[in-house]
N, C-alpha and C. Protein backbone atom coordinates (compact mmCIF):
# COMPACT_ATOMS: atom_id res chain seq x y z
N UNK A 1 68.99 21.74 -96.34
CA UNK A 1 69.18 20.32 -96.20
C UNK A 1 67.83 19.65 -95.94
N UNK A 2 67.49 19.03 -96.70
CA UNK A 2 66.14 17.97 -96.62
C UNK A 2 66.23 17.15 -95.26
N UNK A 3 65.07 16.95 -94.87
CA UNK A 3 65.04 15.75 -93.48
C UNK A 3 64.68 14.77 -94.01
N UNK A 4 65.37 13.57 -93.03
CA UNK A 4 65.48 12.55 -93.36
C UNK A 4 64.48 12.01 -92.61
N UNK A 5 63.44 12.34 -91.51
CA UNK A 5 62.90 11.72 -90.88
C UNK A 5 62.15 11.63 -91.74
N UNK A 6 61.68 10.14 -90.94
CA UNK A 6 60.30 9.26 -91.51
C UNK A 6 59.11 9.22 -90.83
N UNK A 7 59.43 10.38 -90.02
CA UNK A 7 58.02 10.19 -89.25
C UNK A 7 57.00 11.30 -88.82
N UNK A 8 57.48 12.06 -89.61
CA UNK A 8 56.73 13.83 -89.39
C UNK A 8 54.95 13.79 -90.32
N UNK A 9 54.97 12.72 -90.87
CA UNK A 9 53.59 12.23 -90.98
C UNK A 9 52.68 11.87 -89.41
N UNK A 10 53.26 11.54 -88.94
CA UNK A 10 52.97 11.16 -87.48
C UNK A 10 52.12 12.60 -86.23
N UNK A 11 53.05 13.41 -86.36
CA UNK A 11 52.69 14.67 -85.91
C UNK A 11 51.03 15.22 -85.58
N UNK A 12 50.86 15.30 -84.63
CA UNK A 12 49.71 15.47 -84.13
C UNK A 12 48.97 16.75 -83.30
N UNK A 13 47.95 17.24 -83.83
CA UNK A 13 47.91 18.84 -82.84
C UNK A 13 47.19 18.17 -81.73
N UNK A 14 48.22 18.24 -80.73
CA UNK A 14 47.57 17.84 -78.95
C UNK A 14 47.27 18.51 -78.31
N UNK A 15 46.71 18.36 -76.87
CA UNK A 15 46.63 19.43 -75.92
C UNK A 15 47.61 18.44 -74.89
N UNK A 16 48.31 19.23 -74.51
CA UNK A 16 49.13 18.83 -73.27
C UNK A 16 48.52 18.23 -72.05
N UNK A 17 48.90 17.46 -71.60
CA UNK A 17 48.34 16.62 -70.05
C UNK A 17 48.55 17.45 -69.54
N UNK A 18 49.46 18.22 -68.91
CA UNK A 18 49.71 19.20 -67.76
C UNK A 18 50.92 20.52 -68.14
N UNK A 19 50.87 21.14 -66.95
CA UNK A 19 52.23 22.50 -67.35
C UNK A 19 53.48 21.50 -67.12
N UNK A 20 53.06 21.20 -66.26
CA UNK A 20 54.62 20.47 -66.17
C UNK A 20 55.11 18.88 -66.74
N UNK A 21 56.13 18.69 -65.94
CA UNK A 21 56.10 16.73 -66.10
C UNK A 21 55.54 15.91 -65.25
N UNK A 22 54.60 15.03 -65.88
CA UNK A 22 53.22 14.85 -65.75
C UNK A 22 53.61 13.45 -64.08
N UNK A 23 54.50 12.84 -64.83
CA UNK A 23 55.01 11.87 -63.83
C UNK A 23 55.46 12.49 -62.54
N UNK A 24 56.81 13.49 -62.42
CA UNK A 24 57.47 14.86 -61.63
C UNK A 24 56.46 15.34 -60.94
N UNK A 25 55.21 15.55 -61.28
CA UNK A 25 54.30 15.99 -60.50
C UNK A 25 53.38 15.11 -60.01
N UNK A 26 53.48 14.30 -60.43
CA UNK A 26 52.71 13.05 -59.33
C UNK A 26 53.40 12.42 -57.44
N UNK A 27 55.14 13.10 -58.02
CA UNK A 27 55.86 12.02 -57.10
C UNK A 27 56.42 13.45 -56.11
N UNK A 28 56.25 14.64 -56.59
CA UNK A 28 56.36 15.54 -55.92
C UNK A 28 58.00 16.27 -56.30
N UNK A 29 58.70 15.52 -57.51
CA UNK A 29 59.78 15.76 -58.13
C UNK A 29 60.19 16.74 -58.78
N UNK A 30 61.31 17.19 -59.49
CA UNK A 30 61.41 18.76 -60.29
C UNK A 30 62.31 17.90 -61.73
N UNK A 31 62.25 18.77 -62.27
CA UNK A 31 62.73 18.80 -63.69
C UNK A 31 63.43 19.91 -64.04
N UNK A 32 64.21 19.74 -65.63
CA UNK A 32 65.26 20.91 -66.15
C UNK A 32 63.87 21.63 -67.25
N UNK A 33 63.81 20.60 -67.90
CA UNK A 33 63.07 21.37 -68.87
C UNK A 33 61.85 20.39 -69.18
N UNK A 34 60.84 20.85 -70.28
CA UNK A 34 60.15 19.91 -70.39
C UNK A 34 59.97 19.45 -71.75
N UNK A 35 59.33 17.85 -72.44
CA UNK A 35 59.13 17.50 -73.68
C UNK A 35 57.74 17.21 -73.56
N UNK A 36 57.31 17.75 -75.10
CA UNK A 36 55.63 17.40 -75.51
C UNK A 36 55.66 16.46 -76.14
N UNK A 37 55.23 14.94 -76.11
CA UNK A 37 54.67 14.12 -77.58
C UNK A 37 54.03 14.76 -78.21
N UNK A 38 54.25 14.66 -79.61
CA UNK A 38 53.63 14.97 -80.64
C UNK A 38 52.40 13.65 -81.00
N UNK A 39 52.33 12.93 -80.23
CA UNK A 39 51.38 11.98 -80.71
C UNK A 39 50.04 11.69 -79.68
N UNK A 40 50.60 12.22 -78.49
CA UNK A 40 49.36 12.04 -77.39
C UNK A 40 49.48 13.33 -76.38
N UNK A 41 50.42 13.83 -76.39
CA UNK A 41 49.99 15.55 -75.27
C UNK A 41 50.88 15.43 -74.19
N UNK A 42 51.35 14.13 -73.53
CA UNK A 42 52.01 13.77 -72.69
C UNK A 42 53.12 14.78 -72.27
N UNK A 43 53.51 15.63 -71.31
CA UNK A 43 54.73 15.84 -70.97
C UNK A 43 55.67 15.34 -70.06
N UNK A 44 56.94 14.93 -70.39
CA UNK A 44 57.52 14.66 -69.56
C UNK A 44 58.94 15.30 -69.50
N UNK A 45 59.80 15.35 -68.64
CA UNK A 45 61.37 15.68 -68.44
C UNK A 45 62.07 15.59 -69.60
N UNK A 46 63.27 16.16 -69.43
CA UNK A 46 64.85 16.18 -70.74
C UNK A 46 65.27 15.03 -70.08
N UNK A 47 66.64 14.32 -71.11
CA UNK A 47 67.17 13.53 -70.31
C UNK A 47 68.33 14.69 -69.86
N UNK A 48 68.75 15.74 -69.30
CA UNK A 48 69.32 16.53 -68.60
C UNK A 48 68.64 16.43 -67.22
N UNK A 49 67.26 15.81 -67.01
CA UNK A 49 66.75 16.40 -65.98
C UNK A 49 66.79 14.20 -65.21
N UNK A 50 66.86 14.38 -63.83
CA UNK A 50 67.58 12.73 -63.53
C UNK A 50 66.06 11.90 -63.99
N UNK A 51 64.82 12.32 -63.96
CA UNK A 51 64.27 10.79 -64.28
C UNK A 51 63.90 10.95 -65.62
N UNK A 52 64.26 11.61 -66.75
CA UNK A 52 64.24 11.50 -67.89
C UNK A 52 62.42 10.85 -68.51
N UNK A 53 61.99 11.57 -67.98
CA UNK A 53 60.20 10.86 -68.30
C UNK A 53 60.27 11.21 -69.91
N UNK A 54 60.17 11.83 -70.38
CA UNK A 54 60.12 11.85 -71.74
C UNK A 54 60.90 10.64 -72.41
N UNK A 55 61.63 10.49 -72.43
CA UNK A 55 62.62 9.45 -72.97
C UNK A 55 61.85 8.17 -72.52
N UNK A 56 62.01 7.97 -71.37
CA UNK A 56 60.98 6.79 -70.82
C UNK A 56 59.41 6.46 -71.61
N UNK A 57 59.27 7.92 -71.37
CA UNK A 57 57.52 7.76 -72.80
C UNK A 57 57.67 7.02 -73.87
N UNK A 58 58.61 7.53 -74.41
CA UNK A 58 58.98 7.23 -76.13
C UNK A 58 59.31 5.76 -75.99
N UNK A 59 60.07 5.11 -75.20
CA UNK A 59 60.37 4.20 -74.83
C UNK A 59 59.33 2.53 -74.58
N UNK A 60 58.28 3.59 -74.01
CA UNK A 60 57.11 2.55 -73.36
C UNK A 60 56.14 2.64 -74.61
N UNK A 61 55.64 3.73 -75.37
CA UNK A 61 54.87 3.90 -76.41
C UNK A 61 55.46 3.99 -77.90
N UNK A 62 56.82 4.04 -77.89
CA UNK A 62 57.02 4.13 -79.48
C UNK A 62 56.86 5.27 -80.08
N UNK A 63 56.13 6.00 -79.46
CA UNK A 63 55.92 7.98 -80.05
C UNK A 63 57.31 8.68 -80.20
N UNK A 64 56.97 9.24 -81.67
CA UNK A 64 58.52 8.88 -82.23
C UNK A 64 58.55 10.85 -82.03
N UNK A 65 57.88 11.27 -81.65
CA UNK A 65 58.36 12.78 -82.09
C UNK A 65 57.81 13.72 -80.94
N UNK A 66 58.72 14.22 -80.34
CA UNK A 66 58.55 15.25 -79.05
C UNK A 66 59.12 16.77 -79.72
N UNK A 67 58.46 17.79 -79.15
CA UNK A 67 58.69 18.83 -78.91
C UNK A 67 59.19 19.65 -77.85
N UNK A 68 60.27 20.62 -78.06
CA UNK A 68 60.55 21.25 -76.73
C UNK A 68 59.39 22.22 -76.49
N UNK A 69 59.03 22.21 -75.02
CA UNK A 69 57.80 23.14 -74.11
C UNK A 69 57.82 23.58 -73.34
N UNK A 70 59.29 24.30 -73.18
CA UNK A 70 59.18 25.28 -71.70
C UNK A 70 59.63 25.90 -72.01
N UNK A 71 59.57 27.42 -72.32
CA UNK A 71 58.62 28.14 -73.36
C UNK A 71 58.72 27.22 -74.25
N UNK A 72 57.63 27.35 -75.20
CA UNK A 72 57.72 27.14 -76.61
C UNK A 72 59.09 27.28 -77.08
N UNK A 73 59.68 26.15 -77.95
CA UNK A 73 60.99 26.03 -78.46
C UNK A 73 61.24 26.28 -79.54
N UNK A 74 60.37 25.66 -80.46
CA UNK A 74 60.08 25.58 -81.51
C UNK A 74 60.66 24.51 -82.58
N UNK A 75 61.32 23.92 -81.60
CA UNK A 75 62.22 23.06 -82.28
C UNK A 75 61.41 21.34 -81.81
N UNK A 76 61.60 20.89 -82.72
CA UNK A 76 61.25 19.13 -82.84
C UNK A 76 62.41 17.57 -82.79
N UNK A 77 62.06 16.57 -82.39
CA UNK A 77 63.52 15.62 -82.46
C UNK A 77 62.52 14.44 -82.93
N UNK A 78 62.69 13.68 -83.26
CA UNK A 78 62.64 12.57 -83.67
C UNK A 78 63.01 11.41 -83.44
N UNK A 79 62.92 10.68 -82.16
CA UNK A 79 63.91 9.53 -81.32
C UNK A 79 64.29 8.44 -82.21
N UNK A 80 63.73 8.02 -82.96
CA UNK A 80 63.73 6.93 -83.93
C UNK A 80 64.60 7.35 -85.07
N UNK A 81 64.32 8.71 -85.90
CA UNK A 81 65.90 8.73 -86.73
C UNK A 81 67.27 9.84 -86.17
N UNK A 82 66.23 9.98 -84.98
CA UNK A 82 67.41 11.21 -84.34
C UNK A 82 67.68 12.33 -84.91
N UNK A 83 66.82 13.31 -85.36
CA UNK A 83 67.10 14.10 -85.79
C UNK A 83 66.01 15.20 -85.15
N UNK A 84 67.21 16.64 -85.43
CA UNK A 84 66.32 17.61 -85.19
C UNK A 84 65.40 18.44 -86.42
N UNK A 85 64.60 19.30 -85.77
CA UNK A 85 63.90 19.90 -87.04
C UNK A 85 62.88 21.32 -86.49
N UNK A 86 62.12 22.01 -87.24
CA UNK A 86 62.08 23.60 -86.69
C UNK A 86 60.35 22.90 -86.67
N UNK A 87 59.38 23.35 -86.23
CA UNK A 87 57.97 24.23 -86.40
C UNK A 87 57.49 24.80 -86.70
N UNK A 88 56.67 25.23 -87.30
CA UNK A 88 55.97 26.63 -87.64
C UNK A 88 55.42 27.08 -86.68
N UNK A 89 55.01 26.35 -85.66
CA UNK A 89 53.38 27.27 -84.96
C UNK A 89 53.97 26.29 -83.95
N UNK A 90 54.90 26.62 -82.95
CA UNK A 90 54.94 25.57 -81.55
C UNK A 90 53.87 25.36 -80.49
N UNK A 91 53.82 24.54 -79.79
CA UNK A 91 52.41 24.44 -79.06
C UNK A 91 52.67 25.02 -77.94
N UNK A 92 51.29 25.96 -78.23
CA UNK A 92 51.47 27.22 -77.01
C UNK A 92 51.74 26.59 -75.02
N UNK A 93 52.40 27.00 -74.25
CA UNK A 93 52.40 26.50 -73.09
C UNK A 93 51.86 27.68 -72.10
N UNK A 94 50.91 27.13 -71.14
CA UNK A 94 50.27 28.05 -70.23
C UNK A 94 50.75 28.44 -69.47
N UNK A 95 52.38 28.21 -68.66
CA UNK A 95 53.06 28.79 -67.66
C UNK A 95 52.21 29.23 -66.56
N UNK A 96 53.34 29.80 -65.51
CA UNK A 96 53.85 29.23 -65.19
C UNK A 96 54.53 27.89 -65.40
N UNK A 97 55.68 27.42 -65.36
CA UNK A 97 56.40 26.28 -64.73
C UNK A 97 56.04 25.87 -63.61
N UNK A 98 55.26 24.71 -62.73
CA UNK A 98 54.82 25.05 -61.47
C UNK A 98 56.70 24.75 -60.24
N UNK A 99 57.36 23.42 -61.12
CA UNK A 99 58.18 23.20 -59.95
C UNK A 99 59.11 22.95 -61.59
N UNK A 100 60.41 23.31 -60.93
CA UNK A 100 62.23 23.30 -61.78
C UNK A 100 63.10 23.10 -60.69
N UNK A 101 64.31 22.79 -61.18
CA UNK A 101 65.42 23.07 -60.51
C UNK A 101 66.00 24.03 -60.20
């Protein structure tokens, strides 16, 4: 099945802001899992996890394409057409997790 997203032109090789969620660890908070922008490195929370920083990112910046990063997922979403999609080469994460639920 072909993807429909329109925005995998967008896709960017980043280096991550931090191991964890970047906000979560400012406020001394925990998270479920974590999301990478694909457009600036940023990580933040799932919306499974209560302050949903990732979602909030996409939200404040328009960065249309996150990756799952706790381990490497390998999998991609697309907030803008909503869709999922695979990777070739996921972006490596340095682990530890420092703080989870």
């Amino acid at each position: 099945m072909a993807l429909k997203c329109t925005h995998l032109d967008q896709i960017q090789d980043v280096t991550p802001g931090t191991a964890g969620c970047e906000e979560c660890l400012k406020t001394g908070d925990s998270w479920l899992h974590l999301r990478l922008c694909r457009t600036c490195g940023h990580v933040g929370c799932c919306d499974q996890s209560k302050n949903k920083h990732a979602t909030k990112h996409f939200k404040a910046t328009a960065h249309p394409i996150i990756e799952g990063y706790d381990p490497p997922e390998g999998w991609g979403w697309c907030y803008v057409d909503e869709e999922f999609f695979e990777f070739d080469a996921p972006t490596p994460h340095p682990g530890p997790i420092p703080r989870f639920y």
